[in-house]
N, C-alpha and C. Protein backbone atom coordinates (compact mmCIF):
# COMPACT_ATOMS: atom_id res chain seq x y z
N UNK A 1 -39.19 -12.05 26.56
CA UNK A 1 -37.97 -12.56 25.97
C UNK A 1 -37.30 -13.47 27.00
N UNK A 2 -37.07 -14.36 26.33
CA UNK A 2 -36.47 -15.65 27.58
C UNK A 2 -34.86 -15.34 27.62
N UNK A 3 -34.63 -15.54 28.61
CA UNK A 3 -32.67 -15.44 29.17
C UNK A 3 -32.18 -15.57 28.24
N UNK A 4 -32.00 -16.55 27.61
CA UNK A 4 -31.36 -17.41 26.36
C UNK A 4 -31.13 -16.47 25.00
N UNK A 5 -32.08 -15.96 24.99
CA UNK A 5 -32.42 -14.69 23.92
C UNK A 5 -31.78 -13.31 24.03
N UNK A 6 -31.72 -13.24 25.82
CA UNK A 6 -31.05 -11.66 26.29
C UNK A 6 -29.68 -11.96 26.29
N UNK A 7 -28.99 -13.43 26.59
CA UNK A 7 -27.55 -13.35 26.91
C UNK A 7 -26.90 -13.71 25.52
N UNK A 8 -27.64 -13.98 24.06
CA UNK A 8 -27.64 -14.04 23.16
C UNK A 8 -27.48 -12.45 22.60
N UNK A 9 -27.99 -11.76 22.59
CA UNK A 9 -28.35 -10.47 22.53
C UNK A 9 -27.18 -9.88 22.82
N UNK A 10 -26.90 -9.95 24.10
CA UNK A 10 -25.59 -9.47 25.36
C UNK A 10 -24.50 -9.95 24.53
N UNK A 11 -23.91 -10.88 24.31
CA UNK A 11 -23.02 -11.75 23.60
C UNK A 11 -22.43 -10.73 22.25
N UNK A 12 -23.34 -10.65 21.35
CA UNK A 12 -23.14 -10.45 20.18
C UNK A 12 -23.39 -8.83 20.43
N UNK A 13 -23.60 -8.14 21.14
CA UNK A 13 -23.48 -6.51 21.37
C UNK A 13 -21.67 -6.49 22.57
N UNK A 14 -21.43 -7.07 22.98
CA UNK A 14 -20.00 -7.10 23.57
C UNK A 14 -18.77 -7.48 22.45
N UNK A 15 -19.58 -8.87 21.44
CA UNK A 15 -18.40 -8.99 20.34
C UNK A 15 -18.57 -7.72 19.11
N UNK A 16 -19.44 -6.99 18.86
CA UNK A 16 -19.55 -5.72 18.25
C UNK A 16 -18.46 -4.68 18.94
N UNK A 17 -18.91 -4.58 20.01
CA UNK A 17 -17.95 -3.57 21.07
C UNK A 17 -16.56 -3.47 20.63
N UNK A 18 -16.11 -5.06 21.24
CA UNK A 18 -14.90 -5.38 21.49
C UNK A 18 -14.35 -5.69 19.52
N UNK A 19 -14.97 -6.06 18.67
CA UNK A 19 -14.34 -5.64 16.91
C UNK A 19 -14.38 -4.20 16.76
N UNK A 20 -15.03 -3.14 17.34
CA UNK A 20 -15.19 -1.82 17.04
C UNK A 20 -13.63 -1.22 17.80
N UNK A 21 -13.17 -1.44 19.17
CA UNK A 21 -12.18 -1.31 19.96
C UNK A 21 -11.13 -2.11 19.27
N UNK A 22 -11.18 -2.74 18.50
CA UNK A 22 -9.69 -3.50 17.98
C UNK A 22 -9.10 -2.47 17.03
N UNK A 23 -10.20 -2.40 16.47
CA UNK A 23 -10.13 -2.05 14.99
C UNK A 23 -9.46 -0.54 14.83
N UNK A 24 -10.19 0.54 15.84
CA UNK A 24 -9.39 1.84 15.78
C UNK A 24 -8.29 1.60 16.81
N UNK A 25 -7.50 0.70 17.01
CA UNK A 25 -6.57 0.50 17.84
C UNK A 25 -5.40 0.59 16.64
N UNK A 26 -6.01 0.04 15.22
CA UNK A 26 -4.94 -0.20 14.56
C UNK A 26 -3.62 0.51 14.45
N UNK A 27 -2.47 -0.08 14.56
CA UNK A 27 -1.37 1.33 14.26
C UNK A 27 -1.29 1.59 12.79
N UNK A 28 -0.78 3.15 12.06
CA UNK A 28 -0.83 3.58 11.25
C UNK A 28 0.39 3.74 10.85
N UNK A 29 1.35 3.74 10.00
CA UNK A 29 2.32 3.93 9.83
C UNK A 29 2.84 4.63 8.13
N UNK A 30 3.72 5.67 8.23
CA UNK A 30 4.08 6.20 6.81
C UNK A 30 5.16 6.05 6.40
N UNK A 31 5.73 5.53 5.39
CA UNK A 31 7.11 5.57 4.89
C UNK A 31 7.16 6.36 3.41
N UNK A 32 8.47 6.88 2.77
CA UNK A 32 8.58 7.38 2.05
C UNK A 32 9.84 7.11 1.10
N UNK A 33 9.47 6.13 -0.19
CA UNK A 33 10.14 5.61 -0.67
C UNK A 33 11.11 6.55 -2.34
N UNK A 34 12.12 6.28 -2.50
CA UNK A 34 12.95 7.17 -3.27
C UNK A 34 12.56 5.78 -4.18
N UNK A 35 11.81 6.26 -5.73
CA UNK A 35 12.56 5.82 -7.11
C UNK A 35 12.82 5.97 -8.25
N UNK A 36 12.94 5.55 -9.15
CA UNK A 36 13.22 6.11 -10.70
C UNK A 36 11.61 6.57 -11.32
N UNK A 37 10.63 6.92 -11.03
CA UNK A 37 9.60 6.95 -11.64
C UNK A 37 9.95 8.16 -12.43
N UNK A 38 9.11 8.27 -13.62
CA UNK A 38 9.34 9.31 -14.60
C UNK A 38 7.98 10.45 -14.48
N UNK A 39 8.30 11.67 -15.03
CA UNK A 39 7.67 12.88 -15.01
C UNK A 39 6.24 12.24 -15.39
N UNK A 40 5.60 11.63 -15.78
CA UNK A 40 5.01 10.96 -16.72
C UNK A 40 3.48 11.20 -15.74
N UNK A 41 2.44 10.86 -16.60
CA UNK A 41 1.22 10.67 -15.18
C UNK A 41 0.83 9.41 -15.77
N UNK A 42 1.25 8.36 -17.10
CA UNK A 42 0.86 7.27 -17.32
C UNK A 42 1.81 6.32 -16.32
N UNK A 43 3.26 6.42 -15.54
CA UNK A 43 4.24 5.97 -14.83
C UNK A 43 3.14 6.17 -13.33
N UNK A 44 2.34 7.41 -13.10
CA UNK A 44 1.76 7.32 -12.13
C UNK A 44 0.55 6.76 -11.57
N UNK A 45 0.05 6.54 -12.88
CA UNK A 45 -1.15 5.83 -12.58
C UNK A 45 -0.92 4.30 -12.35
N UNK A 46 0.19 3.86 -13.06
CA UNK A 46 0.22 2.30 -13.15
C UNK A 46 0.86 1.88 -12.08
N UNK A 47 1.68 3.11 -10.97
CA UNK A 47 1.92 2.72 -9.87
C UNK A 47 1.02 2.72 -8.82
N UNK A 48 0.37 3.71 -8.76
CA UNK A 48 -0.76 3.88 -7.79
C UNK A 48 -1.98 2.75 -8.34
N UNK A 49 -2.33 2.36 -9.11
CA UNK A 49 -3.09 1.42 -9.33
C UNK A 49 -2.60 -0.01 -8.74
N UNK A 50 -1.07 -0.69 -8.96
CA UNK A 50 -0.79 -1.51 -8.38
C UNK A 50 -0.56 -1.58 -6.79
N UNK A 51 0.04 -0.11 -6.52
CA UNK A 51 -0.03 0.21 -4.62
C UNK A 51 -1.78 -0.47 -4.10
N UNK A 52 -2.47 0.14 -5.11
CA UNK A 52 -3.63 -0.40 -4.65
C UNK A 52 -4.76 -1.36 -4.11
N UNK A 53 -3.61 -2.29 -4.62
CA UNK A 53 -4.34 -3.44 -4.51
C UNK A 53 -3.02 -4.50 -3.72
N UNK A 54 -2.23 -3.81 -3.14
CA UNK A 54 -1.72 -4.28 -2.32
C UNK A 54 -2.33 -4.07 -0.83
N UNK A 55 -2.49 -5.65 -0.22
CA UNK A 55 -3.12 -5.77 1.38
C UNK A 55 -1.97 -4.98 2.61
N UNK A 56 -2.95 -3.91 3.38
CA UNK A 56 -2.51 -3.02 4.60
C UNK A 56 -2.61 -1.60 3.91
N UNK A 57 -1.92 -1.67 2.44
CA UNK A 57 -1.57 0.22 1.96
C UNK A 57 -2.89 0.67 2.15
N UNK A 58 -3.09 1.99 3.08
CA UNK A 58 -4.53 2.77 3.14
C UNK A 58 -4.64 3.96 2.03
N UNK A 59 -2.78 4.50 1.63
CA UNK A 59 -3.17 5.60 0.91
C UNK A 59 -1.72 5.35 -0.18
N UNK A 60 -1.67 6.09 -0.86
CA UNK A 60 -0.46 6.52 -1.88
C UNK A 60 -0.60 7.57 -2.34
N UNK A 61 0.93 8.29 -2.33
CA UNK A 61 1.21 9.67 -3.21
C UNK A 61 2.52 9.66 -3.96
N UNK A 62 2.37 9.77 -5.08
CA UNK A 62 3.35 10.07 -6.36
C UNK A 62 3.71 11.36 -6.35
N UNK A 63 5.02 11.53 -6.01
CA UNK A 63 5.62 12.81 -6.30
C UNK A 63 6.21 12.50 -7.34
N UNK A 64 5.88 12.94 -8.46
CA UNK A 64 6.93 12.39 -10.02
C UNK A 64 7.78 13.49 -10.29
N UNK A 65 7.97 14.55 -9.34
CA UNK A 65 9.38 15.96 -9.41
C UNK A 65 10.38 14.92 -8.58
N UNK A 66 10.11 15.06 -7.24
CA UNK A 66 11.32 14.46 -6.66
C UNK A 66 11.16 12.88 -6.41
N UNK A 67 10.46 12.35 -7.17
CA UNK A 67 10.59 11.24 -7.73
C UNK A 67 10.91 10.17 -6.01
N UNK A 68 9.55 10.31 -5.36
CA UNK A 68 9.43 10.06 -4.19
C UNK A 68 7.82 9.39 -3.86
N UNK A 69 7.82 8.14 -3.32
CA UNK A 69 6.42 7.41 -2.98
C UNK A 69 6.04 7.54 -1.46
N UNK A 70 5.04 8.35 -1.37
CA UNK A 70 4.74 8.51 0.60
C UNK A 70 3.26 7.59 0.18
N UNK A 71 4.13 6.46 1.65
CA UNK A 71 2.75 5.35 1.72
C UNK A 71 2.15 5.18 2.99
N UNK A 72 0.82 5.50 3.54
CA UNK A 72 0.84 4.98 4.43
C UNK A 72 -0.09 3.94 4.59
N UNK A 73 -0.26 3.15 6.01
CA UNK A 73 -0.12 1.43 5.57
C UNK A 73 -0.73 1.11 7.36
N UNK A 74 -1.07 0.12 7.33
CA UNK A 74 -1.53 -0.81 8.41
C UNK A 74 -0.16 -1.28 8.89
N UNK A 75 0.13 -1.21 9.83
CA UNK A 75 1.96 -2.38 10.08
C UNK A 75 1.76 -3.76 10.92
N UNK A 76 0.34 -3.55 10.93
CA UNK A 76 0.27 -5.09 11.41
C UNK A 76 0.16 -6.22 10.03
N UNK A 77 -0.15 -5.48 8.88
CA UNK A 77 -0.45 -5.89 7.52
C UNK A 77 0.57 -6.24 6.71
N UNK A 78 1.87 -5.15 6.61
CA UNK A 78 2.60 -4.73 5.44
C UNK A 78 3.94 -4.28 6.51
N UNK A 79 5.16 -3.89 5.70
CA UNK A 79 5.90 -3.27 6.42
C UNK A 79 6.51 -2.33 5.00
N UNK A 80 7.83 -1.59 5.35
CA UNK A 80 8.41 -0.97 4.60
C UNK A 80 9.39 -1.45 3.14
N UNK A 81 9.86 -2.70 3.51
CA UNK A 81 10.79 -3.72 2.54
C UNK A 81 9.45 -4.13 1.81
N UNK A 82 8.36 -4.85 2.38
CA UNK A 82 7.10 -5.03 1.21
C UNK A 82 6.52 -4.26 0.43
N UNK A 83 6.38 -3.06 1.18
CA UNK A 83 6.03 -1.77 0.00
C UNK A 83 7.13 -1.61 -1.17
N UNK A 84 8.04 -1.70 -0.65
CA UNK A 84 9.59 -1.06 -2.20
C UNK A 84 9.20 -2.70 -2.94
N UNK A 85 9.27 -3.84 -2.42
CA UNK A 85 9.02 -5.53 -3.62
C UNK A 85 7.68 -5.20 -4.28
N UNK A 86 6.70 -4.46 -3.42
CA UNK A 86 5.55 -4.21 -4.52
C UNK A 86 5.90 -2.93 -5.36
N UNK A 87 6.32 -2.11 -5.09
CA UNK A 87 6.95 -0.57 -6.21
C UNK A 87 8.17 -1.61 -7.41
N UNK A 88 9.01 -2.62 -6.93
CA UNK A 88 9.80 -2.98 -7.56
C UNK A 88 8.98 -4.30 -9.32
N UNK A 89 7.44 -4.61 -8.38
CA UNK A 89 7.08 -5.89 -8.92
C UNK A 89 6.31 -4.78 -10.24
N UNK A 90 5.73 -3.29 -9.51
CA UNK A 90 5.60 -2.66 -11.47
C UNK A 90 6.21 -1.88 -11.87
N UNK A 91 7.80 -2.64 -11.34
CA UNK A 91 8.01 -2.21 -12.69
C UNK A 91 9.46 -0.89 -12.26
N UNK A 92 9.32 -0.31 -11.17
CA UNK A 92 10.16 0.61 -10.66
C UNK A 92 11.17 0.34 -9.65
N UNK A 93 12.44 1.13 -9.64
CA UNK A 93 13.53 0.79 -8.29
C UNK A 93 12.72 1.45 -7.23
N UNK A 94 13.33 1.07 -6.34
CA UNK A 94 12.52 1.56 -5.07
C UNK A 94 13.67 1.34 -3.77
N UNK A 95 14.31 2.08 -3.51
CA UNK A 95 15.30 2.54 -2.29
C UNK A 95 16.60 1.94 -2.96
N UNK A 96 16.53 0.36 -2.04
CA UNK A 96 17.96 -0.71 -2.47
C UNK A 96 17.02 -1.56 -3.45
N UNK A 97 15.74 -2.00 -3.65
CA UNK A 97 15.21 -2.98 -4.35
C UNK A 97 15.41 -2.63 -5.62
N UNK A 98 15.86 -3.41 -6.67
CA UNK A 98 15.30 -2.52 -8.48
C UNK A 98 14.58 -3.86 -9.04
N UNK A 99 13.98 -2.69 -9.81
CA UNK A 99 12.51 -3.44 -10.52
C UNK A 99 12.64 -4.90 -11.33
N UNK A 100 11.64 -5.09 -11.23
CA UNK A 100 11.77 -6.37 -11.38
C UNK A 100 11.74 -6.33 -13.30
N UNK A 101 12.79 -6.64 -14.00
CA UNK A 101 13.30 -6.69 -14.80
C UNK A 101 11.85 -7.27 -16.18
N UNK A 102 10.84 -8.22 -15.55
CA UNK A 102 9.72 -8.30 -16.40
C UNK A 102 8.54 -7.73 -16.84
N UNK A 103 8.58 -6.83 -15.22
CA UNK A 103 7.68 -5.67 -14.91
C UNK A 103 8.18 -4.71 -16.24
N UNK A 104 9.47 -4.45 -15.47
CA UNK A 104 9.92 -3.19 -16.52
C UNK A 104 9.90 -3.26 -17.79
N UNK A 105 9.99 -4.28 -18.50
CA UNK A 105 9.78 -4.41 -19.81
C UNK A 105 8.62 -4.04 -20.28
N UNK A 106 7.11 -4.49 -19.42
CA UNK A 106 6.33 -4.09 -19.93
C UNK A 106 5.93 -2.58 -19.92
N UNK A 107 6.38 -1.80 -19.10
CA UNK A 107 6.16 -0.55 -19.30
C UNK A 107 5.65 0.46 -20.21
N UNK A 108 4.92 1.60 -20.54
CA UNK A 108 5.25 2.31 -21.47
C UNK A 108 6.50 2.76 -21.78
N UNK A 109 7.12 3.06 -23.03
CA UNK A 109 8.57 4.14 -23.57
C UNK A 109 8.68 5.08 -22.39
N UNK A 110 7.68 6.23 -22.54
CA UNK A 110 7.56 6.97 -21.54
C UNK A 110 8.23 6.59 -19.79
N UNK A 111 7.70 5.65 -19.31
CA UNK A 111 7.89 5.39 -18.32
C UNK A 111 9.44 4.86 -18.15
N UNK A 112 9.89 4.76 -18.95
CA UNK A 112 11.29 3.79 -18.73
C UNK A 112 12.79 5.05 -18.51
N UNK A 113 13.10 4.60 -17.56
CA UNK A 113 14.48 5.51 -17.27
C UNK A 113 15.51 5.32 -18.45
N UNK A 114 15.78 6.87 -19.10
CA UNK A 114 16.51 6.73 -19.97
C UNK A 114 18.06 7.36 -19.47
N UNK A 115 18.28 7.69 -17.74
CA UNK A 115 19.37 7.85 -17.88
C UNK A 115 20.40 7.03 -17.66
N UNK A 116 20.02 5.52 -17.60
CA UNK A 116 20.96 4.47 -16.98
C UNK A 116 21.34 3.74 -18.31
C-alpha cells in the first residue's frame, strides 16, 4: 500500500473519530410546557405527531390530566420559545404563546377547549 493510500486511510479514520466525539458531546436539554390540551388521545396524537417532525425534539410526553408537554430537545437545534410556536402552530396554547387561531380551527370538536 503506497503512503498516499495510508494517509488517506489515516485522514478519514481521524474525521470518523473526531464526528463520533462531536456528536455525543451534544447538550440535551428538557423543558416542560403548560397547555390547554384536552383529555382526549385524538388531541394527543396530533400533537405528538407534529412535535415530531419538528428539527432538535428527541422525545415528547403528553400528560393530558395535568395538561402538561415534557420535551426534550438538542439546544444547539431548538430552544424553549420554539417548542411552545410549534405546540401553538397545532393548534394548542402553550405557556404565554396561544394557538394559532387556523390550526385551531382545524381541530377535532373533541380537542377544542370548551371552557373559554
Amino acid at each position: 500500500m503506497n503512503i498516499y493510500r495510508k494517509l488517506c486511510l489515516l485522514a478519514g479514520l481521524a474525521l470518523l473519530l473526531i464526528s463520533h466525539a462531536t456528536s455525543a458531546q451534544r447538550a440535551v436539554a428538557t423543558v416542560r410546557i403548560q397547555t390547554n390540551i384536552q383529555k382526549c388521545d385524538a388531541c394527543k396524537q396530533i400533537l405528538l405527531n407534529y412535535l415530531k417532525r419538528e428539527p432538535g425534539i428527541i422525545s415528547a410526553n403528553v400528560n393530558t390530566f395535568n395538561k402538561i408537554v415534557t420535551v426534550r430537545y438538542y439546544t444547539e437545534r431548538t430552544n424553549p420559545l420554539y417548542i411552545e410556536y410549534a405546540i401553538a402552530n397545532a393548534g394548542f396554547d402553550a405557556d404565554t404563546v396561544k394557538a394559532n387561531p387556523d390550526s385551531y380551527r382545524l381541530l377535532p370538536p373533541c380537542c377544542k377547549d370548551t371552557t373559554q
